[in-house]
PDB file of N, CA and C in Angstrom:
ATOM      1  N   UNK A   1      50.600  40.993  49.310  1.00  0.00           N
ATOM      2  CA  UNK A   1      49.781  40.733  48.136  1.00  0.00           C
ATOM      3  C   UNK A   1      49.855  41.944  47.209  1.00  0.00           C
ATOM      4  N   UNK A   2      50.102  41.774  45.775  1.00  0.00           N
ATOM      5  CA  UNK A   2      49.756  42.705  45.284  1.00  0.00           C
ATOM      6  C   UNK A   2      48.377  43.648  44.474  1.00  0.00           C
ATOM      7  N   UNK A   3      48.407  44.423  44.058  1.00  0.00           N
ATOM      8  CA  UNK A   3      47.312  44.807  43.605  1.00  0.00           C
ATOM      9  C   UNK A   3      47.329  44.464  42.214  1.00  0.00           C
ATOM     10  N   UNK A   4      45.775  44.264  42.237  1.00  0.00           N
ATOM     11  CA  UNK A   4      45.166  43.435  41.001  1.00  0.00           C
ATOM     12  C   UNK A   4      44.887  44.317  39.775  1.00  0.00           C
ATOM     13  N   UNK A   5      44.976  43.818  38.377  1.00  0.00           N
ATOM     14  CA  UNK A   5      44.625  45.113  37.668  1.00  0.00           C
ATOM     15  C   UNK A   5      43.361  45.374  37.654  1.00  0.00           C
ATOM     16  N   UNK A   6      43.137  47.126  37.273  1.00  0.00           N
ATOM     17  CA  UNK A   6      41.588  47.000  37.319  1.00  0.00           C
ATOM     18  C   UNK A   6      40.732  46.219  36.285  1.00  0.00           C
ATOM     19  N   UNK A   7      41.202  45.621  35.313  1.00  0.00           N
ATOM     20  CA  UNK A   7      40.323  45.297  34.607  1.00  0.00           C
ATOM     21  C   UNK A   7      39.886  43.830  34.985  1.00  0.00           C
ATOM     22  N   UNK A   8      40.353  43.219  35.946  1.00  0.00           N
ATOM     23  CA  UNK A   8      40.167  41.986  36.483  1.00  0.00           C
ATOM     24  C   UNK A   8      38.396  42.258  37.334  1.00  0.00           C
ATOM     25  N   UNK A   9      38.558  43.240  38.091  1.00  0.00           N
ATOM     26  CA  UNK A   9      37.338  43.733  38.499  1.00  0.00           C
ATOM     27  C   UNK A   9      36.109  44.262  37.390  1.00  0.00           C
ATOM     28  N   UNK A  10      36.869  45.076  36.449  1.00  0.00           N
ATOM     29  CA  UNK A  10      35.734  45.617  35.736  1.00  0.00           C
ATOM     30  C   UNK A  10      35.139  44.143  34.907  1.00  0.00           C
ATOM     31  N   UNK A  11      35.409  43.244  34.600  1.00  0.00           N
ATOM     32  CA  UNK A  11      34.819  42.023  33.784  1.00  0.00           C
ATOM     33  C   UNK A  11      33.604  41.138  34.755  1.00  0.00           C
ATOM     34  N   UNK A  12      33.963  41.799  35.998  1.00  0.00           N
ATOM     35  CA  UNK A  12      32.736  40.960  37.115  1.00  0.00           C
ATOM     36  C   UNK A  12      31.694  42.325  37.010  1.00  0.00           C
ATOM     37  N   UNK A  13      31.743  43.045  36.639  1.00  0.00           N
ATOM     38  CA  UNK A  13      30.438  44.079  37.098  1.00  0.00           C
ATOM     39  C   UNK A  13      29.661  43.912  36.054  1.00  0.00           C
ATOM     40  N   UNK A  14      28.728  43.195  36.434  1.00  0.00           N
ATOM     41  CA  UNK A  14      27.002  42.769  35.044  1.00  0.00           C
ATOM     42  C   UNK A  14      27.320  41.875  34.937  1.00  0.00           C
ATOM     43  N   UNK A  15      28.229  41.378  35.287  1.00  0.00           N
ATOM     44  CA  UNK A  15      28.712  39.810  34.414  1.00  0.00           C
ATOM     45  C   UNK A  15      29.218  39.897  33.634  1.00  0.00           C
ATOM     46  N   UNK A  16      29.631  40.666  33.113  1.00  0.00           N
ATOM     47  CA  UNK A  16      31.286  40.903  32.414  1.00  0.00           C
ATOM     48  C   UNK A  16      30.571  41.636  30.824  1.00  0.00           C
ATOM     49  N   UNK A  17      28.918  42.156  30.768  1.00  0.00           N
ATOM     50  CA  UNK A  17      28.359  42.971  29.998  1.00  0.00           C
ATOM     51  C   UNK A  17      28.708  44.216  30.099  1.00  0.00           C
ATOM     52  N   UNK A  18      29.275  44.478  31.492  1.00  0.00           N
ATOM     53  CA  UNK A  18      29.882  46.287  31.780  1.00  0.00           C
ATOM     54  C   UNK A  18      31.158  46.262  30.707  1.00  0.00           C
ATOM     55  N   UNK A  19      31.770  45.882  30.809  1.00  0.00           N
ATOM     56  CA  UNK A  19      33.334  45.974  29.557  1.00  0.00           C
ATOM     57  C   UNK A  19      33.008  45.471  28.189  1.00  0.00           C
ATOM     58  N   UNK A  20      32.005  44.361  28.353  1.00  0.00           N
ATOM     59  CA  UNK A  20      31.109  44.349  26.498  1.00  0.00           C
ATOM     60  C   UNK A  20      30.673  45.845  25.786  1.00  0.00           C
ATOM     61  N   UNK A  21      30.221  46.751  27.230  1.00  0.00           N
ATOM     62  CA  UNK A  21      29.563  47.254  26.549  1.00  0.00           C
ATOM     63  C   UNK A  21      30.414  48.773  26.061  1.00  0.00           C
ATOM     64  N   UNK A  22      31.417  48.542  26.996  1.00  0.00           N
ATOM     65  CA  UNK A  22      32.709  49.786  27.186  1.00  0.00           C
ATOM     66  C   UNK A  22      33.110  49.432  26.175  1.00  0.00           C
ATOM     67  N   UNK A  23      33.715  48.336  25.616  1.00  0.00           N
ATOM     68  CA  UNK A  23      34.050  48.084  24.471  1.00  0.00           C
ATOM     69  C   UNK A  23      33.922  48.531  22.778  1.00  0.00           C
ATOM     70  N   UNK A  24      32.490  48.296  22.830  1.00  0.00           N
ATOM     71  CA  UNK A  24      31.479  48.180  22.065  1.00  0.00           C
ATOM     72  C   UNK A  24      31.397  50.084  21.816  1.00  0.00           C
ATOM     73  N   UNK A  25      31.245  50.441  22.854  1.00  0.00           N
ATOM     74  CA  UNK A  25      31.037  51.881  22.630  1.00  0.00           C
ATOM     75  C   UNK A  25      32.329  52.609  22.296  1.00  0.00           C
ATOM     76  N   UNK A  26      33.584  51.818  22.625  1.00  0.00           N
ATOM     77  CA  UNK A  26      34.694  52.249  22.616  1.00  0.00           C
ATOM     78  C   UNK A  26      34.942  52.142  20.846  1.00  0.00           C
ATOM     79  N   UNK A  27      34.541  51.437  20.503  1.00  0.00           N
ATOM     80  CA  UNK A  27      35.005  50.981  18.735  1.00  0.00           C
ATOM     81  C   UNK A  27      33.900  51.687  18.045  1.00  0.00           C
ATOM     82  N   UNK A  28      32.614  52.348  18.840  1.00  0.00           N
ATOM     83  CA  UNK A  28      31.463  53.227  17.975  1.00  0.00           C
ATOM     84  C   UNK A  28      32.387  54.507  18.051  1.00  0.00           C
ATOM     85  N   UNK A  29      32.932  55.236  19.193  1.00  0.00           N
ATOM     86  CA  UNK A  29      33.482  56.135  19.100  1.00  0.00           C
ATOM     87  C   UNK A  29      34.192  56.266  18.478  1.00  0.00           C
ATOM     88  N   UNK A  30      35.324  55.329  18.445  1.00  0.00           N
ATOM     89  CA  UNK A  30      36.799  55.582  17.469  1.00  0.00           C
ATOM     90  C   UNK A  30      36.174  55.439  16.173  1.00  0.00           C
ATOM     91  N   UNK A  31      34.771  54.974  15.335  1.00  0.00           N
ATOM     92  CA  UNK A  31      34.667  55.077  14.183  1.00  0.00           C
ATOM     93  C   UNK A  31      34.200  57.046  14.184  1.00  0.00           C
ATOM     94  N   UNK A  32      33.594  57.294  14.862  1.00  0.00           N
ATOM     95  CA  UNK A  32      32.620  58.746  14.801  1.00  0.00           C
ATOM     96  C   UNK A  32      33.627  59.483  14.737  1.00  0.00           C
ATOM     97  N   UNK A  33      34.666  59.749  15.924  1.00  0.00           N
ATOM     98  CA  UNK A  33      36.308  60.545  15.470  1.00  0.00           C
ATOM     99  C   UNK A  33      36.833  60.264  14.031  1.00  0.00           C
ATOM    100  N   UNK A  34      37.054  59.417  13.929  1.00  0.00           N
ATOM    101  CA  UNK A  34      37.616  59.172  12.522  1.00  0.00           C
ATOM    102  C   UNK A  34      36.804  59.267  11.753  1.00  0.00           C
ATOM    103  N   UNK A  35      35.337  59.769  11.379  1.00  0.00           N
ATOM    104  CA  UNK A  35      34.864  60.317   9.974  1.00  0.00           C
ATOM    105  C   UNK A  35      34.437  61.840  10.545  1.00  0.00           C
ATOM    106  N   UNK A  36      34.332  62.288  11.739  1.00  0.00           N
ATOM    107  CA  UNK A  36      34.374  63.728  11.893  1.00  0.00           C
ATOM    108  C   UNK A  36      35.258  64.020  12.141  1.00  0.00           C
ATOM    109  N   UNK A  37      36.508  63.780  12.054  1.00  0.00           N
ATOM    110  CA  UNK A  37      37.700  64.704  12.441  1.00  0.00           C
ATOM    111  C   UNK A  37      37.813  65.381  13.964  1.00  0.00           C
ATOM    112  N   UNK A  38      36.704  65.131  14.542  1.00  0.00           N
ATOM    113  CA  UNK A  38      36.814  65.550  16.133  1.00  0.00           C
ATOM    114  C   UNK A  38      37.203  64.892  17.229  1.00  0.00           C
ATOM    115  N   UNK A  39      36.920  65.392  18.179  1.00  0.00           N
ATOM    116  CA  UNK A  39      37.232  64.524  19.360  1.00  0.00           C
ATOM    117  C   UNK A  39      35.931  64.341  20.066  1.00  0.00           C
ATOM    118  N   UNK A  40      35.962  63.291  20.306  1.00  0.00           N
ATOM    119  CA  UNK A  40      34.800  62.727  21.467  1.00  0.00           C
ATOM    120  C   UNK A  40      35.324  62.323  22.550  1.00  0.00           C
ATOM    121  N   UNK A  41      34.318  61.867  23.718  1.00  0.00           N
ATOM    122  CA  UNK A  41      34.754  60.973  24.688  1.00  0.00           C
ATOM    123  C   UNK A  41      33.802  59.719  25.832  1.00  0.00           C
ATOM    124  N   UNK A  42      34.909  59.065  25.907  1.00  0.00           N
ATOM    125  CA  UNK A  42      33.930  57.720  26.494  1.00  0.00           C
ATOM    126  C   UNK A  42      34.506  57.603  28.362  1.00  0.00           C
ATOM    127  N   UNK A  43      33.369  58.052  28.763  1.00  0.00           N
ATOM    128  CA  UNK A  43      33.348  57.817  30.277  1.00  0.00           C
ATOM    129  C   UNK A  43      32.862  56.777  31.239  1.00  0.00           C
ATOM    130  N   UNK A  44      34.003  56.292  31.707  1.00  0.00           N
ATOM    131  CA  UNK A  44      33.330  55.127  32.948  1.00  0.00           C
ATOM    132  C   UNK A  44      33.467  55.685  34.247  1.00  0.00           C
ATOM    133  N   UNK A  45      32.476  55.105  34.529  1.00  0.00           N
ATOM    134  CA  UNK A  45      32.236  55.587  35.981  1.00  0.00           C
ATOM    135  C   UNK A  45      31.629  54.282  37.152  1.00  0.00           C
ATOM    136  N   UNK A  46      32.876  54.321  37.542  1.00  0.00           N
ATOM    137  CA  UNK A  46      32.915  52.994  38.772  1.00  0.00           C
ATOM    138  C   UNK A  46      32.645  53.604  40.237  1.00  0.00           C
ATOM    139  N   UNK A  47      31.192  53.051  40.945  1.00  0.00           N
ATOM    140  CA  UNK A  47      30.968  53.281  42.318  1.00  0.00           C
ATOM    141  C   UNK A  47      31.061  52.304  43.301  1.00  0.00           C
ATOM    142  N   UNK A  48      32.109  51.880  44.248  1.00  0.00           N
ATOM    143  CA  UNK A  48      32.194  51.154  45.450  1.00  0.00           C
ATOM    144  C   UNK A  48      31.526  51.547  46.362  1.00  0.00           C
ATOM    145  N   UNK A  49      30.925  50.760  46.903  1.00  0.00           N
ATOM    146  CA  UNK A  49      30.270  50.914  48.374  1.00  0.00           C
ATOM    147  C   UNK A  49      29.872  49.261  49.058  1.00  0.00           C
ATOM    148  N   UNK A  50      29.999  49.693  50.730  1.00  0.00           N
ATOM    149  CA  UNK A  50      30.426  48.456  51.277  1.00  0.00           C
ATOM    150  C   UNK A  50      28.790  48.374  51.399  1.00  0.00           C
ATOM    151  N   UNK A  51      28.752  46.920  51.161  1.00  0.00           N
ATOM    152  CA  UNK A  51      27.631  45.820  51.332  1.00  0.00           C
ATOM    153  C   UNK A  51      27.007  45.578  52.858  1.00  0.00           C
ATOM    154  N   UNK A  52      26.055  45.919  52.756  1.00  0.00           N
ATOM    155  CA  UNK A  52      25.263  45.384  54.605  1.00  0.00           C
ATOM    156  C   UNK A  52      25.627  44.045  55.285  1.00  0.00           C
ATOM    157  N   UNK A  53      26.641  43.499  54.094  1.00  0.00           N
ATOM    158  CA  UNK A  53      26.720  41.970  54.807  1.00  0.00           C
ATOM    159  C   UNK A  53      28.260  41.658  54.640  1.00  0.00           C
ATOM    160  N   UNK A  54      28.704  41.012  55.832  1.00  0.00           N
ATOM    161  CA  UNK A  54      30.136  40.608  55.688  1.00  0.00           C
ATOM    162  C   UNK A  54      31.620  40.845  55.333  1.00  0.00           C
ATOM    163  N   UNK A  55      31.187  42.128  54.792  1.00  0.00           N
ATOM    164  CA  UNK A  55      32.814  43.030  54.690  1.00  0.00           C
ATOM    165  C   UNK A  55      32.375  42.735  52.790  1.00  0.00           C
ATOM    166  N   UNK A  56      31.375  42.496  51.831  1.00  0.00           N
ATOM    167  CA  UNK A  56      31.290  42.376  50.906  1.00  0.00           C
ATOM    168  C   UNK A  56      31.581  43.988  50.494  1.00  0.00           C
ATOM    169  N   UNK A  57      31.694  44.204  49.426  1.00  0.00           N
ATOM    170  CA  UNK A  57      31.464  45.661  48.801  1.00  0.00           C
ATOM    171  C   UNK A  57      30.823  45.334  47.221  1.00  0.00           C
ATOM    172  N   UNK A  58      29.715  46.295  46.804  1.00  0.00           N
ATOM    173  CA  UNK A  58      29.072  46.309  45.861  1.00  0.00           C
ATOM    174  C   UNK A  58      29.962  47.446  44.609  1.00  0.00           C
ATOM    175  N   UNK A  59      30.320  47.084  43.568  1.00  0.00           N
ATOM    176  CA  UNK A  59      30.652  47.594  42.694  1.00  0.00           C
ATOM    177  C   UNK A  59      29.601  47.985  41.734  1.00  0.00           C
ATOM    178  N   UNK A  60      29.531  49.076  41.077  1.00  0.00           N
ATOM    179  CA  UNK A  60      28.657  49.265  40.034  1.00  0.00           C
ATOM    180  C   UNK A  60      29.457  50.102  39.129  1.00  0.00           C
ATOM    181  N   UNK A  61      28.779  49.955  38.182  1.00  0.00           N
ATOM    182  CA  UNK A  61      29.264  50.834  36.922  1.00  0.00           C
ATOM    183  C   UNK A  61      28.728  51.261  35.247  1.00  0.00           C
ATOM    184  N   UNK A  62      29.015  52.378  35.072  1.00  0.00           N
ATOM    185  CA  UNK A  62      28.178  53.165  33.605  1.00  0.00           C
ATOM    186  C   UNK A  62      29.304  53.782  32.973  1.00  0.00           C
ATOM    187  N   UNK A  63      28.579  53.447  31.519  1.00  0.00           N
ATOM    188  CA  UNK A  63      29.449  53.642  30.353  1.00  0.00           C
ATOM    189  C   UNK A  63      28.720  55.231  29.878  1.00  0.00           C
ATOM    190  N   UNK A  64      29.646  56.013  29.560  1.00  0.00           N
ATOM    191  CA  UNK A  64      28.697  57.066  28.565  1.00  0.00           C
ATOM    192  C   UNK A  64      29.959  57.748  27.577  1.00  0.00           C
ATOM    193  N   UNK A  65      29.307  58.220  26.178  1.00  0.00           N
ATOM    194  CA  UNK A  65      30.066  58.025  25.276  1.00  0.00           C
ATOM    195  C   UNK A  65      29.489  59.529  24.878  1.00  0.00           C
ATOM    196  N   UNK A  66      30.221  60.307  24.541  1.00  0.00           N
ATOM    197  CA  UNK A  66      29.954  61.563  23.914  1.00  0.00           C
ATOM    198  C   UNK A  66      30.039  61.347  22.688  1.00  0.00           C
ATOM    199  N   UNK A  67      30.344  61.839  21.260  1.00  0.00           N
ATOM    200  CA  UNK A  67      30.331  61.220  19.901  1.00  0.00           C
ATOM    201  C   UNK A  67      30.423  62.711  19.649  1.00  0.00           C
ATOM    202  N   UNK A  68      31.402  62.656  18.830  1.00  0.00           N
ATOM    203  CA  UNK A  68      31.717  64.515  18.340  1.00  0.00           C
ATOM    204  C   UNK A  68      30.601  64.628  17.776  1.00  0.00           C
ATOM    205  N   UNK A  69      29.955  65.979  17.258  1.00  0.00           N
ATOM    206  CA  UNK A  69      28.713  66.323  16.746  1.00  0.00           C
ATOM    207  C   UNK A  69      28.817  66.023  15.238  1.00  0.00           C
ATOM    208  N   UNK A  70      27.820  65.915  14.604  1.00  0.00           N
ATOM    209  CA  UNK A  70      28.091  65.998  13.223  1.00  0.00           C
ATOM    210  C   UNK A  70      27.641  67.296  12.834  1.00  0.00           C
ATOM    211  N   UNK A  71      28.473  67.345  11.381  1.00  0.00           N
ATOM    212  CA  UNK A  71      28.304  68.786  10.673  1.00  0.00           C
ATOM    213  C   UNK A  71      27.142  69.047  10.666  1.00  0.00           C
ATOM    214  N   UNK A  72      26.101  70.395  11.106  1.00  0.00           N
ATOM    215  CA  UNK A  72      25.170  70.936  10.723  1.00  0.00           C
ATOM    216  C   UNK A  72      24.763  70.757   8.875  1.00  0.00           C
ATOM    217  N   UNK A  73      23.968  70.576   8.413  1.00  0.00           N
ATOM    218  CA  UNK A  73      23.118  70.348   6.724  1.00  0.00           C
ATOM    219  C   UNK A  73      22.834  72.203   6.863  1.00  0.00           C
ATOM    220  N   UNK A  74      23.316  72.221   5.834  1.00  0.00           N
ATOM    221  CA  UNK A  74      23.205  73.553   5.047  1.00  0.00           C
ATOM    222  C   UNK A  74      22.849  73.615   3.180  1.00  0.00           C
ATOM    223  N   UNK A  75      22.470  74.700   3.288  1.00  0.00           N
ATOM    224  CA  UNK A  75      22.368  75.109   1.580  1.00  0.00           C
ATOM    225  C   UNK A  75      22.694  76.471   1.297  1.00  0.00           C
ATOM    226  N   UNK A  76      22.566  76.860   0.418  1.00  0.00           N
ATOM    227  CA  UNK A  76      23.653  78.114  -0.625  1.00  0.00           C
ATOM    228  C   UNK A  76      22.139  78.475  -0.980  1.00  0.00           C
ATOM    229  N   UNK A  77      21.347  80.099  -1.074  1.00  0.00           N
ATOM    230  CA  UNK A  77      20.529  80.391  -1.040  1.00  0.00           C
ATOM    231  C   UNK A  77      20.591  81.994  -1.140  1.00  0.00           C
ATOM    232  N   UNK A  78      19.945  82.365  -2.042  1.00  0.00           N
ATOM    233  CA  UNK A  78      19.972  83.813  -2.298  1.00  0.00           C
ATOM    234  C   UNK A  78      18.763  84.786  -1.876  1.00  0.00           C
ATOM    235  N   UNK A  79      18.650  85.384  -0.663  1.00  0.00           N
ATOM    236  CA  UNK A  79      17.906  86.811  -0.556  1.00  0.00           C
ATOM    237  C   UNK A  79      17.328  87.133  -1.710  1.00  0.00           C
ATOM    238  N   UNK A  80      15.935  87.688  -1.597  1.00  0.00           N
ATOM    239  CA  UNK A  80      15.536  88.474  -2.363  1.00  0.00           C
ATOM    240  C   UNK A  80      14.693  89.892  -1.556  1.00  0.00           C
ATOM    241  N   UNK A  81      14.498  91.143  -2.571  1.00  0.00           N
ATOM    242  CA  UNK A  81      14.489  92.213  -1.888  1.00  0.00           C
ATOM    243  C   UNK A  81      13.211  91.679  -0.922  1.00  0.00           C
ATOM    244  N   UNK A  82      12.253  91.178  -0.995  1.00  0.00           N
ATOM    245  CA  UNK A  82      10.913  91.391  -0.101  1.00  0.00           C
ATOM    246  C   UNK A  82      11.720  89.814   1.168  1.00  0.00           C
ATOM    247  N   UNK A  83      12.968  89.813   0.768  1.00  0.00           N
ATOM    248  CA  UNK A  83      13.493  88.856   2.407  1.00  0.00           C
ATOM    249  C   UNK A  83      13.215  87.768   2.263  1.00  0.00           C
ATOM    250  N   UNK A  84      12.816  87.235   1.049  1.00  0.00           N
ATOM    251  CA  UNK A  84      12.600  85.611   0.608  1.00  0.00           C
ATOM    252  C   UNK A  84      13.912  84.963   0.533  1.00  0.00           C
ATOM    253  N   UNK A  85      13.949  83.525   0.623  1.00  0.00           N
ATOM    254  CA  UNK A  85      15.190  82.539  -0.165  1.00  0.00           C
ATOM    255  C   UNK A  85      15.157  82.225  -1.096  1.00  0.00           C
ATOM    256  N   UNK A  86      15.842  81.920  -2.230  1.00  0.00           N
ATOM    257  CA  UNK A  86      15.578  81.195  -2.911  1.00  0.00           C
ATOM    258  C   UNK A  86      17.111  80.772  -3.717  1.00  0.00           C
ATOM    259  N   UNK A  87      16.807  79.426  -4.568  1.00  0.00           N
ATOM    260  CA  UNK A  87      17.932  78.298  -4.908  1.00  0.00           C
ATOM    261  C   UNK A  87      18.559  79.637  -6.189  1.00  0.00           C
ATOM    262  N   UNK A  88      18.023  80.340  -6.991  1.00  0.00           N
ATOM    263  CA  UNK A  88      18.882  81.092  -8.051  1.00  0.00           C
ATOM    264  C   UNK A  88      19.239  82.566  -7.804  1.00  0.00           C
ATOM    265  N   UNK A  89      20.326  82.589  -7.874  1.00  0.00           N
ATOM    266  CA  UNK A  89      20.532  84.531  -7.591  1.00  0.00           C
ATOM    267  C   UNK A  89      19.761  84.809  -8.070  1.00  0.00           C
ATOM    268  N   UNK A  90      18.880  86.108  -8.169  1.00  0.00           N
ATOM    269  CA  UNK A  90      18.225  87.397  -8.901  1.00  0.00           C
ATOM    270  C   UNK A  90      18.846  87.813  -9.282  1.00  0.00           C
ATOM    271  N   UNK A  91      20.095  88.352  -9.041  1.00  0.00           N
ATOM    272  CA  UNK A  91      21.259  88.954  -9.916  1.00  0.00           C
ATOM    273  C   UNK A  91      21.899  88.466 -11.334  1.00  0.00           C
ATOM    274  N   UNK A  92      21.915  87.075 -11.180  1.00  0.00           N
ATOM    275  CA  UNK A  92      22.053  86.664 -12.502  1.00  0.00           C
ATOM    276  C   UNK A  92      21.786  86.408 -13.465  1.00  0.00           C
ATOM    277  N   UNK A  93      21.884  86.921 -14.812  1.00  0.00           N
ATOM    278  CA  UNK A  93      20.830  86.453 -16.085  1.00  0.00           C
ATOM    279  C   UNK A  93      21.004  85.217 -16.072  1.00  0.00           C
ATOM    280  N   UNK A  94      19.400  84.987 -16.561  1.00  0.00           N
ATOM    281  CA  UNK A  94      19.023  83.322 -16.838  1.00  0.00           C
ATOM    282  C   UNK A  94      19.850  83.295 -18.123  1.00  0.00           C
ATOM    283  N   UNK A  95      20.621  81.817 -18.279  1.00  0.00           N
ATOM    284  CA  UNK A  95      20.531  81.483 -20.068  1.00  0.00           C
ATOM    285  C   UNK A  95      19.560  80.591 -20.847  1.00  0.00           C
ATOM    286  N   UNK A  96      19.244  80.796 -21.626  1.00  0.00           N
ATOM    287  CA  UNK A  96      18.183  80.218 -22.781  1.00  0.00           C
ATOM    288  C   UNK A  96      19.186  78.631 -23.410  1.00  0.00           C
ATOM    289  N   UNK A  97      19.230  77.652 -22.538  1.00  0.00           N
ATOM    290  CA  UNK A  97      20.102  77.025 -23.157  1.00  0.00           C
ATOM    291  C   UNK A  97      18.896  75.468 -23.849  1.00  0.00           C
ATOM    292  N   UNK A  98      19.181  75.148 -25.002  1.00  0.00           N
ATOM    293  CA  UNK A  98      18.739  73.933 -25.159  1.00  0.00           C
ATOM    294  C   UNK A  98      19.436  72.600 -25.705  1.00  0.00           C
ATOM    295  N   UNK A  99      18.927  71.645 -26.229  1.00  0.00           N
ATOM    296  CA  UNK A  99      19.787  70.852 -26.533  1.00  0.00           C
ATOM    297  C   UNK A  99      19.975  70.631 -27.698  1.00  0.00           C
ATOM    298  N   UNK A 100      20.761  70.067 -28.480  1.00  0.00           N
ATOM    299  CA  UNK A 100      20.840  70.679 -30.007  1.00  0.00           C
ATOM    300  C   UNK A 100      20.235  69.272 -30.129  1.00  0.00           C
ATOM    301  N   UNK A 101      19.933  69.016 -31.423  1.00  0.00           N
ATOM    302  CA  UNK A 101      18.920  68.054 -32.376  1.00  0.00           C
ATOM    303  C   UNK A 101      19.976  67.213 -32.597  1.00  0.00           C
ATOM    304  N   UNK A 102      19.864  65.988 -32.185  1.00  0.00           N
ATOM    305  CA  UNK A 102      20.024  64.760 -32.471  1.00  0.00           C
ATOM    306  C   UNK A 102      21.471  64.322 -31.701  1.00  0.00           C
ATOM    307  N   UNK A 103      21.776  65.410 -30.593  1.00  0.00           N
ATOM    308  CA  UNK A 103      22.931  65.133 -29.856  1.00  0.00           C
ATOM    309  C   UNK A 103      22.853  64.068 -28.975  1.00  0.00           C
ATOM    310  N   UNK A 104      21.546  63.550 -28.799  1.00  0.00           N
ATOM    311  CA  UNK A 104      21.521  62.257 -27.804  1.00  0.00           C
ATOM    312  C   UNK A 104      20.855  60.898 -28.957  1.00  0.00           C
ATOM    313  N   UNK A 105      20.853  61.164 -29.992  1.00  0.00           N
ATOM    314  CA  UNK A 105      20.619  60.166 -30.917  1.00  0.00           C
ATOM    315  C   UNK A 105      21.542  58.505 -30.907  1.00  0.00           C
ATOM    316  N   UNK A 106      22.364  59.371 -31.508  1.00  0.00           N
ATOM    317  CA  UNK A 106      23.577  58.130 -31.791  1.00  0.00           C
ATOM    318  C   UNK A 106      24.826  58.224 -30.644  1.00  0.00           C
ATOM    319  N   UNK A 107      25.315  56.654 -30.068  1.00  0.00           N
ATOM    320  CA  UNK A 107      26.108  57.187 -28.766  1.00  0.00           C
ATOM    321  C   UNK A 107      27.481  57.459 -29.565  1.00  0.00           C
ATOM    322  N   UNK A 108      28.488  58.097 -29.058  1.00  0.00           N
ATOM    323  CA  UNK A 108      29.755  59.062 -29.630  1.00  0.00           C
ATOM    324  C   UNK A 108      30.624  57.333 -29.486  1.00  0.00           C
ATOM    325  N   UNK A 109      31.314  57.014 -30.562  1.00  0.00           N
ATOM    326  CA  UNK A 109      32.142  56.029 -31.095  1.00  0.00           C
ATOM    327  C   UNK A 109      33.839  56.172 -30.598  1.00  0.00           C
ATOM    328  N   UNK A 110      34.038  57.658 -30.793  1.00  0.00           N
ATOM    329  CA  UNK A 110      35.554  58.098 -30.509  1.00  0.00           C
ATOM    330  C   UNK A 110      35.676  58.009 -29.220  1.00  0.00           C
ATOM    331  N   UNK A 111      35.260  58.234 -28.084  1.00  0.00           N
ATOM    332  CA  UNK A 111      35.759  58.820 -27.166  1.00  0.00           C
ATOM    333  C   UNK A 111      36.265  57.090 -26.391  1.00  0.00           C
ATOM    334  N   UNK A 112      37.465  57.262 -25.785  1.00  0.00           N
ATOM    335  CA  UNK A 112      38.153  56.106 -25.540  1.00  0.00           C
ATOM    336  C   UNK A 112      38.213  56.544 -23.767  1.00  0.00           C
ATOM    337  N   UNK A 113      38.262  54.892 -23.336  1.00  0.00           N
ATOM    338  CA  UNK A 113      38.197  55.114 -21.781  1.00  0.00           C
ATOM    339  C   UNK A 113      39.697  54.702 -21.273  1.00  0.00           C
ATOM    340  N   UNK A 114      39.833  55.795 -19.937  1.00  0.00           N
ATOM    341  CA  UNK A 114      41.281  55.401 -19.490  1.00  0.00           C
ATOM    342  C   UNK A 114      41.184  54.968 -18.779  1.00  0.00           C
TER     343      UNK A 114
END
């Protein structure tokens, strides 16, 4: 006789929800690699052990899925001498800028779209 593939077995463990769910986690992962650029990984883990009755053996099995990390959220933030943060250098002069009179009046006619 020959040997069977494993996946003939893995579709009987839960009732065939163990490889739904390998699946399932398998296509969450390959999306998470492909927008972080990393590597993750998806682990199965199959336990045999023989059954108290009749030469049966009990199969079980768990899915677990690592998912590369996502980028840490950061911001750009400037020291100040007393050790504060804050969003504008101190170093840099402010400019006095405003908006000139009647530049949002009438909408601009020339400008052509490509």
């Amino acid at each position: 006789m020959t040997t069977r593939p494993i996946t003939d077995t893995l579709r009987h463990i839960g009732g065939g929800c163990f490889i739904d769910t390998a699946s399932g986690q398998m296509a969450e992962l390959v999306s998470a690699v492909d927008q972080q650029g990393k590597a993750g990984k998806l682990t199965m883990e199959i336990t045999v052990k023989k059954a108290t009755r009749g030469g049966a053996m009990l199969i079980t099995g768990k899915v677990k899925m690592t998912k590369p990390a996502e980028p840490p959220m950061e911001a750009m933030l400037f020291a100040t001498p007393e050790g504060n943060l804050i969003a504008d250098d101190p170093n840099q002069q402010k400019l006095d800028l405003k908006v000139a009179p009647g530049a949002n009046d009438t909408p601009r006619t020339d400008l052509k779209t490509a």
